[in-house]
N, C-alpha and C. Protein backbone atom coordinates (compact mmCIF):
# COMPACT_ATOMS: atom_id res chain seq x y z
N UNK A 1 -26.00 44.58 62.52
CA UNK A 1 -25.72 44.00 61.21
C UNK A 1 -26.37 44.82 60.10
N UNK A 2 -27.53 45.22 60.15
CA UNK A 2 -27.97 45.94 59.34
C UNK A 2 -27.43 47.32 59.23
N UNK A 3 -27.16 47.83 60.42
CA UNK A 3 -26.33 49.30 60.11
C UNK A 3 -25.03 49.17 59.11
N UNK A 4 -24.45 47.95 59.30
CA UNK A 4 -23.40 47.41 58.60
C UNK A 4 -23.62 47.81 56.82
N UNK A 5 -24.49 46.30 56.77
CA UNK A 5 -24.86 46.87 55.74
C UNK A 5 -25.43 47.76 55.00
N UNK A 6 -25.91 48.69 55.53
CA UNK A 6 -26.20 50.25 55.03
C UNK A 6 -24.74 50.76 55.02
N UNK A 7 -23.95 50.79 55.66
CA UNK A 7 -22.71 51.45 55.23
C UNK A 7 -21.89 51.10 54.30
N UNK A 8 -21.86 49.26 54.20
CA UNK A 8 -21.12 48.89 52.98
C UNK A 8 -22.18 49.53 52.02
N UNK A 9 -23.50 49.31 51.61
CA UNK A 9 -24.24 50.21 50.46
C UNK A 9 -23.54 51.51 50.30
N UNK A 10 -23.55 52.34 51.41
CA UNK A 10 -23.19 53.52 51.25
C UNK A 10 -21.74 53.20 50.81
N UNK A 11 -20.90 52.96 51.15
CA UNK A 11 -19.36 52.96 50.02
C UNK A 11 -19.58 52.11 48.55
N UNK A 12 -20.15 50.87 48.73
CA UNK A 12 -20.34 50.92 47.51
C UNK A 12 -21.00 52.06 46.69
N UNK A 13 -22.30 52.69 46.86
CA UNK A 13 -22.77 53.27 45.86
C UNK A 13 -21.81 54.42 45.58
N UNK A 14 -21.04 55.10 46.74
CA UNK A 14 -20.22 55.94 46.49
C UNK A 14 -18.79 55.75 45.41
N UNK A 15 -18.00 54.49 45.75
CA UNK A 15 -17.07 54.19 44.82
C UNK A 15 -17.66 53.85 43.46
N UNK A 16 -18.83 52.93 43.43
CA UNK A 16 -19.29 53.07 42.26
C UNK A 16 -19.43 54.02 41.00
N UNK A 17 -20.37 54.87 41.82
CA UNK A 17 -20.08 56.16 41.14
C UNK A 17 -19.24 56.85 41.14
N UNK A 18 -17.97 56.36 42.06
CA UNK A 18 -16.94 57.41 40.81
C UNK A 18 -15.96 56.69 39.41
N UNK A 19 -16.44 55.41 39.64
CA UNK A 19 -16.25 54.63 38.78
C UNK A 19 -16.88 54.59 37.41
N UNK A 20 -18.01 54.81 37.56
CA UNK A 20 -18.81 55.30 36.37
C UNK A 20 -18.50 56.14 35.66
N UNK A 21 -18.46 57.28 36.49
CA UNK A 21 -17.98 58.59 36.05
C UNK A 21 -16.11 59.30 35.50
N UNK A 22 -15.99 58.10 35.78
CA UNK A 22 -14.36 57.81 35.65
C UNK A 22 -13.58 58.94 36.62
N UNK A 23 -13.88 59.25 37.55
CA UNK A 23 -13.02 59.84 38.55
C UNK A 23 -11.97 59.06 38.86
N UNK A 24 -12.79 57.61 38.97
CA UNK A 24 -12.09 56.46 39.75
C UNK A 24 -11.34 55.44 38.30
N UNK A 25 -10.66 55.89 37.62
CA UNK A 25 -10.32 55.31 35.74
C UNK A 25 -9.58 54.06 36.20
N UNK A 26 -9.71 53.16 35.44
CA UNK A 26 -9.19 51.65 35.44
C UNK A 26 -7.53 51.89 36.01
N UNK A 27 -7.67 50.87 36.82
CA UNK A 27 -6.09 50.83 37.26
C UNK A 27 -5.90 51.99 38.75
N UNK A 28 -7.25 52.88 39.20
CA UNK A 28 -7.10 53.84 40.16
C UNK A 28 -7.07 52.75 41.10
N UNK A 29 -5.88 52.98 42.81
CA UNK A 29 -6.36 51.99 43.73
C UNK A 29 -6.84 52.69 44.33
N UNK A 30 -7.66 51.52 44.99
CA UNK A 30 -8.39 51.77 46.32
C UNK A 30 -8.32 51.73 47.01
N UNK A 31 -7.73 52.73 48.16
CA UNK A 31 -7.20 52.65 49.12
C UNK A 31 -8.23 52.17 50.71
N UNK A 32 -8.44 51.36 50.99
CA UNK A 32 -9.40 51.03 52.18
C UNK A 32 -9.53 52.51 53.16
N UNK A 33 -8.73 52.83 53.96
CA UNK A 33 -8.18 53.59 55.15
C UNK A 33 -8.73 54.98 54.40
N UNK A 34 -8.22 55.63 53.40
CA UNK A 34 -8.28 56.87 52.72
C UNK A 34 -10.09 56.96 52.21
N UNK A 35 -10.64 55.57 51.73
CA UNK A 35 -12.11 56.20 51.22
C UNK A 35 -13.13 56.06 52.90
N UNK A 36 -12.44 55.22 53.52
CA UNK A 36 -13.31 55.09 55.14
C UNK A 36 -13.16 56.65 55.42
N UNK A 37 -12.06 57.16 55.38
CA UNK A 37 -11.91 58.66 56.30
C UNK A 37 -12.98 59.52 55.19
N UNK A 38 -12.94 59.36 54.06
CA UNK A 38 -13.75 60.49 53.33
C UNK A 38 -15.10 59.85 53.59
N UNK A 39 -15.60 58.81 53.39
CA UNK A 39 -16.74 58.48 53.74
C UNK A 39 -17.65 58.79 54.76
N UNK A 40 -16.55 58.89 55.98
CA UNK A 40 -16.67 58.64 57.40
C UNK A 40 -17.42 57.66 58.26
N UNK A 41 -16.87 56.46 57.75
CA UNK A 41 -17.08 55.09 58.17
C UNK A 41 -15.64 54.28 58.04
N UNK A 42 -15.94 53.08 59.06
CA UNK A 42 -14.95 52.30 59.10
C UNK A 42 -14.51 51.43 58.31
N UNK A 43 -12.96 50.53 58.02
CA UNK A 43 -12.47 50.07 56.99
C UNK A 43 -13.61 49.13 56.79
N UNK A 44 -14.04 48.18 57.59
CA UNK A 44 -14.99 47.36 57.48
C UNK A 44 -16.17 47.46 56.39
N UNK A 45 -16.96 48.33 56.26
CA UNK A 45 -17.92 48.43 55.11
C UNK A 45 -17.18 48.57 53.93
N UNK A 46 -16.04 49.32 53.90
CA UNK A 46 -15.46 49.92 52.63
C UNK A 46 -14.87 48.40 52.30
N UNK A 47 -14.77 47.79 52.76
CA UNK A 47 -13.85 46.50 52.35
C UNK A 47 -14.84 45.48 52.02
N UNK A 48 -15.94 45.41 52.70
CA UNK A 48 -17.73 44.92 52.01
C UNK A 48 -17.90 45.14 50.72
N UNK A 49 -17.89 47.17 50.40
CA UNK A 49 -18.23 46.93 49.33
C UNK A 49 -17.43 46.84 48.21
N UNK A 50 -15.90 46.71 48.56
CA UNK A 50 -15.09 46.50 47.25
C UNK A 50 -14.90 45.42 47.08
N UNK A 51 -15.69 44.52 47.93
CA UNK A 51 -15.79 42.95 47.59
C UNK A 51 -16.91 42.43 46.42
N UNK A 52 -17.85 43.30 46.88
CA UNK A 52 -19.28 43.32 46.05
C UNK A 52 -18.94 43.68 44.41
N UNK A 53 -18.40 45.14 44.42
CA UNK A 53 -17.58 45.55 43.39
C UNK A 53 -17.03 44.46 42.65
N UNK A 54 -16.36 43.64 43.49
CA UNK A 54 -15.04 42.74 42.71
C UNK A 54 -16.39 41.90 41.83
N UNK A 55 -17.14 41.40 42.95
CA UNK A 55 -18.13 40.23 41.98
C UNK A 55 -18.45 40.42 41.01
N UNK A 56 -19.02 42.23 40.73
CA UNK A 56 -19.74 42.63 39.63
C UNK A 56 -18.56 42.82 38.37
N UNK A 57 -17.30 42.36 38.39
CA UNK A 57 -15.83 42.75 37.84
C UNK A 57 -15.78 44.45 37.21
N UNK A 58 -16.04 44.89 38.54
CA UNK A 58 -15.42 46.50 38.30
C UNK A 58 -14.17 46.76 39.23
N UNK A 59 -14.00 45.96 39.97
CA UNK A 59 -13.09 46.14 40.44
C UNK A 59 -11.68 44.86 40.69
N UNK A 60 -10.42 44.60 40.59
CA UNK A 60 -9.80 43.65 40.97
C UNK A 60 -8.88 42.94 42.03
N UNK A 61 -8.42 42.62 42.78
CA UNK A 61 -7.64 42.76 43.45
C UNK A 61 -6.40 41.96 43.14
N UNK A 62 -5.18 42.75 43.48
CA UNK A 62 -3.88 42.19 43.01
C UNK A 62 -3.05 42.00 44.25
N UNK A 63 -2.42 40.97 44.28
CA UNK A 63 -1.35 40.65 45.06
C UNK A 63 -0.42 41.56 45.22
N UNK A 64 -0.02 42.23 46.23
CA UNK A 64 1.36 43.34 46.46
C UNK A 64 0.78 44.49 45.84
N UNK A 65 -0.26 44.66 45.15
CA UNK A 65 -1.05 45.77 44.45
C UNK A 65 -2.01 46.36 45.85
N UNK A 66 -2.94 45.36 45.94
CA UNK A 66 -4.16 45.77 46.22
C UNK A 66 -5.60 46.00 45.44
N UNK A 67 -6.62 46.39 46.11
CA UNK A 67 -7.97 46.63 44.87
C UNK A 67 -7.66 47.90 44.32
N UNK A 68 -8.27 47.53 42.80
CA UNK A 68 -7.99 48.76 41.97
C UNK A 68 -9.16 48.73 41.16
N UNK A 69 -9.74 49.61 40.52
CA UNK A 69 -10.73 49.95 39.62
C UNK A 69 -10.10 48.68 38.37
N UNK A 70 -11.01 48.10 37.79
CA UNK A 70 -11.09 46.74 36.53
C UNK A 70 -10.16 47.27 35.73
N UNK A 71 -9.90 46.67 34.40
CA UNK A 71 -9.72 47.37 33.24
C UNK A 71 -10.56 47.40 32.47
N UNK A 72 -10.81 48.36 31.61
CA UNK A 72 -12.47 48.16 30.77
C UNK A 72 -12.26 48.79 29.79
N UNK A 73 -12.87 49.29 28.67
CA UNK A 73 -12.68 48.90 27.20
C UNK A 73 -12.03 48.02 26.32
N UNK A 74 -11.22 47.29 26.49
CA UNK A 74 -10.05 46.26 26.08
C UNK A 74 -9.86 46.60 24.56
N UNK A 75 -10.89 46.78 23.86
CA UNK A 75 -10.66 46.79 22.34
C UNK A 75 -10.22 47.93 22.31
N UNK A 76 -10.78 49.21 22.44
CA UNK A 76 -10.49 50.47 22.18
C UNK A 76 -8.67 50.39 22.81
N UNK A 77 -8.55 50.16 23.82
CA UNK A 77 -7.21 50.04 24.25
C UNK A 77 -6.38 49.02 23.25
N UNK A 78 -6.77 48.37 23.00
CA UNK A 78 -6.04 47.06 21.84
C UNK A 78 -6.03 48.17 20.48
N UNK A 79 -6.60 49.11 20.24
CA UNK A 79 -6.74 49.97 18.99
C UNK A 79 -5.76 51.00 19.25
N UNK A 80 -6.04 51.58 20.18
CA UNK A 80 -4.97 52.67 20.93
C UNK A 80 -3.88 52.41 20.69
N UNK A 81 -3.05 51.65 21.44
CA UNK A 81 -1.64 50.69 21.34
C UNK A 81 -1.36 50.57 20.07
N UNK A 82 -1.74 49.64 19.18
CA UNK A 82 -1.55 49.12 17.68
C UNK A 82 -1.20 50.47 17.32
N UNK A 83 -2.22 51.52 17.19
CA UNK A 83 -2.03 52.85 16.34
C UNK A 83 -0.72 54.06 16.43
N UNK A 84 -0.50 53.80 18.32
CA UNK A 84 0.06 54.58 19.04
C UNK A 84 1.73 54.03 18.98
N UNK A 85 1.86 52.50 18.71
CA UNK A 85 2.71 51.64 18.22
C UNK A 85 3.39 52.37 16.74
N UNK A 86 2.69 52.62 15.92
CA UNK A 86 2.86 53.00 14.82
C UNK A 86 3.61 54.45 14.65
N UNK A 87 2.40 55.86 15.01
CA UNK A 87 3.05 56.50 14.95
C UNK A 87 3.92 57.18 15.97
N UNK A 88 4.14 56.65 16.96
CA UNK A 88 5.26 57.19 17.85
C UNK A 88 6.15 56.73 17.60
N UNK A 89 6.27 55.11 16.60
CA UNK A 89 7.71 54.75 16.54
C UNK A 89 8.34 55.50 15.23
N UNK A 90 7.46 56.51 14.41
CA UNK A 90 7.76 57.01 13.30
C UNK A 90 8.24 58.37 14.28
N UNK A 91 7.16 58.59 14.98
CA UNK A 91 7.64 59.97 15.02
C UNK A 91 9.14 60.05 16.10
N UNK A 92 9.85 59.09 16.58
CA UNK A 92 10.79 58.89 17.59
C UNK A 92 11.48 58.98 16.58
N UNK A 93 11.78 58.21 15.33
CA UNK A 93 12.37 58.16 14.28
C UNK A 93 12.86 59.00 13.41
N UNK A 94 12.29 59.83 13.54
CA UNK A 94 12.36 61.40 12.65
C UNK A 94 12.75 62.33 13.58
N UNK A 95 12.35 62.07 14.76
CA UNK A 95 12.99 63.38 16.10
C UNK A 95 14.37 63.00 16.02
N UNK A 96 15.02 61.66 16.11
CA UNK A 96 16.08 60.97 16.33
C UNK A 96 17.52 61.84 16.17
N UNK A 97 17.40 62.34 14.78
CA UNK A 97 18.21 63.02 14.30
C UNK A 97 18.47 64.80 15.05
N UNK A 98 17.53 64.91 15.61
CA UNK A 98 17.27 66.31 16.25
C UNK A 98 17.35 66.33 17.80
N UNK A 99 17.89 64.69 18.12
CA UNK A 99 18.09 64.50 19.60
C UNK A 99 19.25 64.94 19.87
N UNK A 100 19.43 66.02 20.89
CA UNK A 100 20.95 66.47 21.45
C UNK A 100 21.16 65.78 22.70
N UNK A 101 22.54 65.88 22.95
CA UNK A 101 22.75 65.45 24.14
C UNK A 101 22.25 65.97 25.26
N UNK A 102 21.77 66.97 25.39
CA UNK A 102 20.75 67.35 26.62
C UNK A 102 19.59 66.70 26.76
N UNK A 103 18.71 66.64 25.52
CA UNK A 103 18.05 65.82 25.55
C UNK A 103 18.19 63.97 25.43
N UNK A 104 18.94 63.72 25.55
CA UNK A 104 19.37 62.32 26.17
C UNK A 104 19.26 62.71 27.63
N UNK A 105 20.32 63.12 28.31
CA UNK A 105 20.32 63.43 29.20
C UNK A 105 19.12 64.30 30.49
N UNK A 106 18.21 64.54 29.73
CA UNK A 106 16.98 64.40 29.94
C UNK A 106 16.13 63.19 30.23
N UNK A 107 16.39 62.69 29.31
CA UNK A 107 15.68 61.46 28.77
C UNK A 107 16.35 60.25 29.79
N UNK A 108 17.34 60.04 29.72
CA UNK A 108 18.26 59.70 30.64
C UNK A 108 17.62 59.37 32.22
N UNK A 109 17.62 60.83 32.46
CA UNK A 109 17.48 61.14 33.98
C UNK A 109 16.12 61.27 34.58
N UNK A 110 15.12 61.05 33.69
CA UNK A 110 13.81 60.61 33.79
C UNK A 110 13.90 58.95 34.15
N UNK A 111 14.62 58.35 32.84
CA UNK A 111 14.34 56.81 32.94
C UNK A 111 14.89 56.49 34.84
N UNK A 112 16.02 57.07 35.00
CA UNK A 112 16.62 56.60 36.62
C UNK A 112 15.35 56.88 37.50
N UNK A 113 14.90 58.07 37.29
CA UNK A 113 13.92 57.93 38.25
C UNK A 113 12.82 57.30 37.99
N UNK A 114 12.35 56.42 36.98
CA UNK A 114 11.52 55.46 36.92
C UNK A 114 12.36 53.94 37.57
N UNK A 115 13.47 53.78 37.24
CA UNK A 115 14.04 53.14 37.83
C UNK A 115 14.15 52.91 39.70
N UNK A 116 14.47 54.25 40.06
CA UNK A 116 14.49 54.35 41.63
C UNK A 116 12.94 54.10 41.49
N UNK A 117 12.09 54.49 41.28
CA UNK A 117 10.21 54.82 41.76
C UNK A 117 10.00 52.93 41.86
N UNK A 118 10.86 51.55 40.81
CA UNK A 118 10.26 50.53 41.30
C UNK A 118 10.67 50.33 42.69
N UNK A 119 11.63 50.33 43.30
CA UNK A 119 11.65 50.20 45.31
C UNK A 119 10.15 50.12 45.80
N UNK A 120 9.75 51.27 46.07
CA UNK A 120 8.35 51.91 46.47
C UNK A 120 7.18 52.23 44.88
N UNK A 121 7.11 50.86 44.39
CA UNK A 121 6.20 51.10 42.95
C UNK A 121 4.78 51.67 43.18
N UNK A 122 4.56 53.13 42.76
CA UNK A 122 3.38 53.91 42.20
C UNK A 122 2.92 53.57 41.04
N UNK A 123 2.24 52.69 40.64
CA UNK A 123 1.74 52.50 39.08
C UNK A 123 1.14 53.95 38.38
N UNK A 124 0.59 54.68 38.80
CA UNK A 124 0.34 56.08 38.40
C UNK A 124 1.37 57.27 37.92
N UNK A 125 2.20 57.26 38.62
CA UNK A 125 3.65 57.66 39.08
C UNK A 125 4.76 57.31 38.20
N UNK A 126 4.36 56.15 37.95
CA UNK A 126 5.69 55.66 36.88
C UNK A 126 4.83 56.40 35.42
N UNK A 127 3.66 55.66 35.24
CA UNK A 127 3.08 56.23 34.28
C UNK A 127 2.80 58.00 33.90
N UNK A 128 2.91 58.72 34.28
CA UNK A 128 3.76 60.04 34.67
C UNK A 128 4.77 60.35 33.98
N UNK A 129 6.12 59.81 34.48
CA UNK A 129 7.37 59.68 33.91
C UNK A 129 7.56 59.04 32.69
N UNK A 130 6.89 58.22 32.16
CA UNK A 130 7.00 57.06 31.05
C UNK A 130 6.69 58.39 30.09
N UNK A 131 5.24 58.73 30.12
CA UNK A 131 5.27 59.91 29.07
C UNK A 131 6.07 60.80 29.19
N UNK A 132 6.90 61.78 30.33
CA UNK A 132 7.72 62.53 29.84
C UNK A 132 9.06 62.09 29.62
N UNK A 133 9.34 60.86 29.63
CA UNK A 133 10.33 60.00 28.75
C UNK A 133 10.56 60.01 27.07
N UNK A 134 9.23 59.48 26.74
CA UNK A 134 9.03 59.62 25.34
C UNK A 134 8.97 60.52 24.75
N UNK A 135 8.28 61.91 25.68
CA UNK A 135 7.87 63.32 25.13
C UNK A 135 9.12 63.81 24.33
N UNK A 136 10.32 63.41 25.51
CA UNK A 136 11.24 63.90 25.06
C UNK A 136 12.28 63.41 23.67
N UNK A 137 11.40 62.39 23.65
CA UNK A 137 12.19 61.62 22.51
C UNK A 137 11.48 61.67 20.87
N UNK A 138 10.15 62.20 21.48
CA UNK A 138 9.27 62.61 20.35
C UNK A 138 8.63 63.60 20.02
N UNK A 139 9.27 64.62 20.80
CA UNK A 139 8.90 65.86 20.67
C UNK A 139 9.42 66.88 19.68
N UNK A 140 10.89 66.04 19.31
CA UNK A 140 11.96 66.89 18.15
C UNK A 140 10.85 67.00 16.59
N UNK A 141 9.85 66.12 16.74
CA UNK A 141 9.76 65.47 15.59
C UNK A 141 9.33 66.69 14.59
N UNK A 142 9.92 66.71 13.18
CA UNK A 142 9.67 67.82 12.28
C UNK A 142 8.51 67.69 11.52
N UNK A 143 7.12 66.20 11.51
CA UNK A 143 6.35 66.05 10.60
C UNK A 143 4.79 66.77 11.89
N UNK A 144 4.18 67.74 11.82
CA UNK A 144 3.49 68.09 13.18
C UNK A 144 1.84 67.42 13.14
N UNK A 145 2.03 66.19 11.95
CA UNK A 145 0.82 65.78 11.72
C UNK A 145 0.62 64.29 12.47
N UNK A 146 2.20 63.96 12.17
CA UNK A 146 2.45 62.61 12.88
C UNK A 146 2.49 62.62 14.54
N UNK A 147 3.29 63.91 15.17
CA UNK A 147 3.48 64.69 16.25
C UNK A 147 1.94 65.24 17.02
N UNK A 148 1.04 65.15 16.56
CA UNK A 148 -0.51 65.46 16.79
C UNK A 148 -0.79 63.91 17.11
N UNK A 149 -1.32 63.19 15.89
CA UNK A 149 -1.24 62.10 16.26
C UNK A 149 -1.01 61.27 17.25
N UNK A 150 0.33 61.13 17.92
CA UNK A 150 1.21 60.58 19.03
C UNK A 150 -0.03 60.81 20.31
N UNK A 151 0.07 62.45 20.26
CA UNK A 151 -0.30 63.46 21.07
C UNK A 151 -1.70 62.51 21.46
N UNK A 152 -2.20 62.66 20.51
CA UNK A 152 -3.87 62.35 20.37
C UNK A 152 -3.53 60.86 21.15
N UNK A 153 -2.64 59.71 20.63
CA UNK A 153 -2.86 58.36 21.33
C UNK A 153 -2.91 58.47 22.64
N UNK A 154 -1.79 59.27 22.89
CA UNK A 154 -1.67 59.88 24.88
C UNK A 154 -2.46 60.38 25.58
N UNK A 155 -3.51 60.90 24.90
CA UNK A 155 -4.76 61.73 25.34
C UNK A 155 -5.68 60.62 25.52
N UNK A 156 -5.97 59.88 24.48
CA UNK A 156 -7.05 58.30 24.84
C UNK A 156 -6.44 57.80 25.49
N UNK A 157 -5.35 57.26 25.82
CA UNK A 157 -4.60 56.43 26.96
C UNK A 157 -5.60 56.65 27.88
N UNK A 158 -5.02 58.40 28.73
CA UNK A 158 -5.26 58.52 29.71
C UNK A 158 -7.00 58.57 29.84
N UNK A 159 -7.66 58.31 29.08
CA UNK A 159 -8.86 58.35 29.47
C UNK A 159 -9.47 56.77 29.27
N UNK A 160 -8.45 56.08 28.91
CA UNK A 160 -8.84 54.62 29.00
C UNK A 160 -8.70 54.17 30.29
N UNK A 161 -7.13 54.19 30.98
CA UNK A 161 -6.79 54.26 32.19
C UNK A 161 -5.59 55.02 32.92
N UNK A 162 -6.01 54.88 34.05
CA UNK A 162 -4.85 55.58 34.77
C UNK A 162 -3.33 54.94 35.00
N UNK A 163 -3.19 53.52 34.85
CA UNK A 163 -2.26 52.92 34.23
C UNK A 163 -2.04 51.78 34.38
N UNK A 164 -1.56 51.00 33.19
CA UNK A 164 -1.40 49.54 33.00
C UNK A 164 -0.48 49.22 33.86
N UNK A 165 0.14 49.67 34.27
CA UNK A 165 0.86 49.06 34.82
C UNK A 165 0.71 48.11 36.65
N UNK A 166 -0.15 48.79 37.25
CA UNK A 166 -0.36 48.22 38.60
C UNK A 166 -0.83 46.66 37.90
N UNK A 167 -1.70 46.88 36.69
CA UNK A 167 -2.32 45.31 36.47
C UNK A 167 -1.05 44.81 35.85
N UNK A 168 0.15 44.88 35.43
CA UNK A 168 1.48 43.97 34.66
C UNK A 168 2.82 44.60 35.34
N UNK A 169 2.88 44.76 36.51
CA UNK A 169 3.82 45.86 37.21
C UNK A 169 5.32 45.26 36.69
N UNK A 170 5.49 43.66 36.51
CA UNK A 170 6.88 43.26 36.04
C UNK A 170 7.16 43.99 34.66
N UNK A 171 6.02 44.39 33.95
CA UNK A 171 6.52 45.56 32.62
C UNK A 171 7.03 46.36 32.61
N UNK A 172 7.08 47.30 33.88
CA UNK A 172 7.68 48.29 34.32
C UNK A 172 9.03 48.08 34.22
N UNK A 173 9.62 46.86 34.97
CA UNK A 173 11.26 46.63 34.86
C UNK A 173 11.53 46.77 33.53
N UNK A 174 10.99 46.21 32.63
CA UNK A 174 11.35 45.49 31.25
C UNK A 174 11.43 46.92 30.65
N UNK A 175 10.30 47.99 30.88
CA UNK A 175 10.34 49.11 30.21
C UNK A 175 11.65 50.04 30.38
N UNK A 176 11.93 49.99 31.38
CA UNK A 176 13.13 51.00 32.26
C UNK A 176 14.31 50.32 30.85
N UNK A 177 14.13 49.12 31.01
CA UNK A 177 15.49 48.63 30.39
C UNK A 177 15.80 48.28 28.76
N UNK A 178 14.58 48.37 28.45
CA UNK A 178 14.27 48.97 26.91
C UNK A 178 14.42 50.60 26.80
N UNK A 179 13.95 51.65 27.58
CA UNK A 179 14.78 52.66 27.49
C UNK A 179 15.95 52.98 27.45
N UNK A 180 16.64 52.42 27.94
CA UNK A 180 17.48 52.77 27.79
C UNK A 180 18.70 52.30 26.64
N UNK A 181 17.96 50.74 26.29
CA UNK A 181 18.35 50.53 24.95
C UNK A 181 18.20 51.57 24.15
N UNK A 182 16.69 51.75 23.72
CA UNK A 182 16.45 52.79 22.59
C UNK A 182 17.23 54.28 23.05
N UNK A 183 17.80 54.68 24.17
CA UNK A 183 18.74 55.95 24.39
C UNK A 183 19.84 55.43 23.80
N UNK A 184 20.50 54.25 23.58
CA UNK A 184 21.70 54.11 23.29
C UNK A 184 22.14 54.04 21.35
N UNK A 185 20.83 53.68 21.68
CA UNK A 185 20.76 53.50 19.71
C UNK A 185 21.05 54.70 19.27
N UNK A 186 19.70 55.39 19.80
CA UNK A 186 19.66 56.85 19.37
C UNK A 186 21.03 57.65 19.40
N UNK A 187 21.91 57.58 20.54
CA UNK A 187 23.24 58.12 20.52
C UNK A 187 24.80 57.38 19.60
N UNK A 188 23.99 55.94 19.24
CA UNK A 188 24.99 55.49 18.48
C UNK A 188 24.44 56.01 17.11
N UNK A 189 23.39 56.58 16.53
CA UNK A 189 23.27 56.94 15.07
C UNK A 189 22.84 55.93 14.65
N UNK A 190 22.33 55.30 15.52
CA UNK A 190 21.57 53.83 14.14
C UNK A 190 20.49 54.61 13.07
N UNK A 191 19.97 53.47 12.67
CA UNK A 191 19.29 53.91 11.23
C UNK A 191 17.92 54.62 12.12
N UNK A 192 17.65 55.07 10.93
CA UNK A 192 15.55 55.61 11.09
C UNK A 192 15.28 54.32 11.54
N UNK A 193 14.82 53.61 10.57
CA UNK A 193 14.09 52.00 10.53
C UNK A 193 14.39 51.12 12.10
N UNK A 194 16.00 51.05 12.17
CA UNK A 194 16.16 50.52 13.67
C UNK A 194 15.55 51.15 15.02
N UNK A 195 15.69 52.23 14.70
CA UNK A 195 15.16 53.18 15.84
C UNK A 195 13.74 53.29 15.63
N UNK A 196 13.13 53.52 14.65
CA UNK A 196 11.69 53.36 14.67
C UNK A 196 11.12 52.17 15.09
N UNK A 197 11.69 50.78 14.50
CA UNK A 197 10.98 49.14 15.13
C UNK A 197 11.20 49.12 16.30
N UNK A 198 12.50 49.82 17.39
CA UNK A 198 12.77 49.47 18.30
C UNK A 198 11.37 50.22 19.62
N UNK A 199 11.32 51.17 18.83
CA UNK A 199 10.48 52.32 19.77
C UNK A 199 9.00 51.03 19.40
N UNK A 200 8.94 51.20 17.82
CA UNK A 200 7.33 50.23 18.13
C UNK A 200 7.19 49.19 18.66
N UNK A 201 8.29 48.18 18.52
CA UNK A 201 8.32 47.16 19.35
C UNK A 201 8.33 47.23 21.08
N UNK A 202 8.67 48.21 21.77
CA UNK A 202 8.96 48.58 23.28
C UNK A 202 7.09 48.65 23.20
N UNK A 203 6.74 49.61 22.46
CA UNK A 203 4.84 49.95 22.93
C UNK A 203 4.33 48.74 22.74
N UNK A 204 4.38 47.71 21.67
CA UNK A 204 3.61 46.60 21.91
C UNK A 204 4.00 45.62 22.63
N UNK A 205 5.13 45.88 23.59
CA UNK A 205 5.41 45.03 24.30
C UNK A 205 4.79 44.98 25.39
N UNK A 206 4.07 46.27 26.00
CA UNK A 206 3.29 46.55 26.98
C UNK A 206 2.11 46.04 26.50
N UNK A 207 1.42 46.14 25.53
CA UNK A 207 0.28 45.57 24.63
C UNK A 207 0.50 44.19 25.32
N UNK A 208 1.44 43.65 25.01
CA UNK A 208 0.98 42.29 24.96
C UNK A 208 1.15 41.59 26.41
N UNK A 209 1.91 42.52 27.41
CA UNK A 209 1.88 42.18 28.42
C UNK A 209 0.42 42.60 28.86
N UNK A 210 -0.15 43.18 28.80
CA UNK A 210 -1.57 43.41 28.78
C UNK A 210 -2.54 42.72 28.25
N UNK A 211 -2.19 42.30 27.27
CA UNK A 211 -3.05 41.24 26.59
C UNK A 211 -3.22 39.42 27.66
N UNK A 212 -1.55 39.32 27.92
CA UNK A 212 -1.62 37.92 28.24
C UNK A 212 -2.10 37.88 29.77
N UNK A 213 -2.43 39.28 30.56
CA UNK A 213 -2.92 39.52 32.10
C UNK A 213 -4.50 39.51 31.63
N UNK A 214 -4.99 39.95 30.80
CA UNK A 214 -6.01 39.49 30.42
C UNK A 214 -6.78 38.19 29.99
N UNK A 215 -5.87 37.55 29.32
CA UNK A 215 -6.20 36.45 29.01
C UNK A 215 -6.09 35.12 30.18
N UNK A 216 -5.33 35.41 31.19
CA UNK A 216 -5.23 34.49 32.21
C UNK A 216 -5.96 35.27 33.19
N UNK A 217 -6.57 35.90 33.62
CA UNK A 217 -8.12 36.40 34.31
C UNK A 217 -8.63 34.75 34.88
């Protein structure tokens, strides 16, 4: 029993610290089987200490998910979103006009394969594709201050977490199918303004699906 628990110590202190250090960034899972083999101990301790973990709320466990690293900053992420809300739906807005049909068709053929990826859902994976979805939709953009900006929200994302989505995975559907709204706008010529609310409204929709997984904790 005691060797036991020296080994759950030993995975805990090990996942811990890469948790700290953000190796392990909110939303990373934890795979039982994969940290036992690097550890070189059995599932048993590793599953000790991501229990321990859970108590201290660094870590969560989700139904059909599994344990995953917490979510943590909440505000800075609630700041992120709001801001990232703003100017990506400007800068989608202004690319709009500079979208060709290749780039739909780009754009396009990204969203399907976010589409195929829910079957076998990677929350990391989708989040991947989601940005080079948008890239492409906001990359035309002619203002390179607003286009920095964007840039910059995507850069804190990823160092907030590795992705919202394993914690709100039904967002994922909803997102696929708001893309492809906002592809259709964009090819029908709607206005700036429509195409800009539509793009900000899609980002805070993840916001708030994030918000209300939080709030029922």
């Amino acid at each position: 029993m005691t060797q036991t628990r020296s080994k759950s110590r030993l995975a805990y202190d090990w996942i811990k610290e890469r948790i700290e250090t953000r190796r392990f960034s909110p939303g990373y899972r934890l795979v039982l089987d994969a940290i036992a083999r690097e550890i070189g101990v059995s599932t048993v301790p590793v599953r000790e200490a991501i229990r321990m973990l859970e108590a201290e709320g660094l870590v969560t466990f989700e139904r059909h998910v599994g344990a995953q690293v917490a979510f943590m900053q909440e505000q800075e992420y609630l700041h992120t979103m709001q801001t990232l809300a703003l100017v990506e739906g400007a800068a989608t807005a202004l690319s709009a006009p500079r979208v060709t049909g290749d780039h739909i068709a780009r754009a396009r053929a990204i969203n399907d394969q976010m589409a195929e990826s829910l079957k076998d859902f990677d929350p990391q994976r989708f989040t991947e594709l989601n940005l080079a979805f948008h890239t492409v939709l906001f990359e035309q953009c002619p203002n390179p201050h607003i286009a920095d900006l964007v840039q910059r929200g995507w850069k804190r994302l990823a160092l907030l977490r590795d992705s919202v989505f394993g914690f709100v995975p039904g967002r994922a559907h909803e997102s696929v199918e708001e893309h492809e709204a906002l592809l259709r706008l964009i090819e029908a010529g709607e206005t700036p303004l429509t195409i800009e609310l539509a793009a900000r409204d899609h980002r805070l929709g993840t916001l708030d699906a994030v918000l209300a997984y939080q709030a029922g904790r």
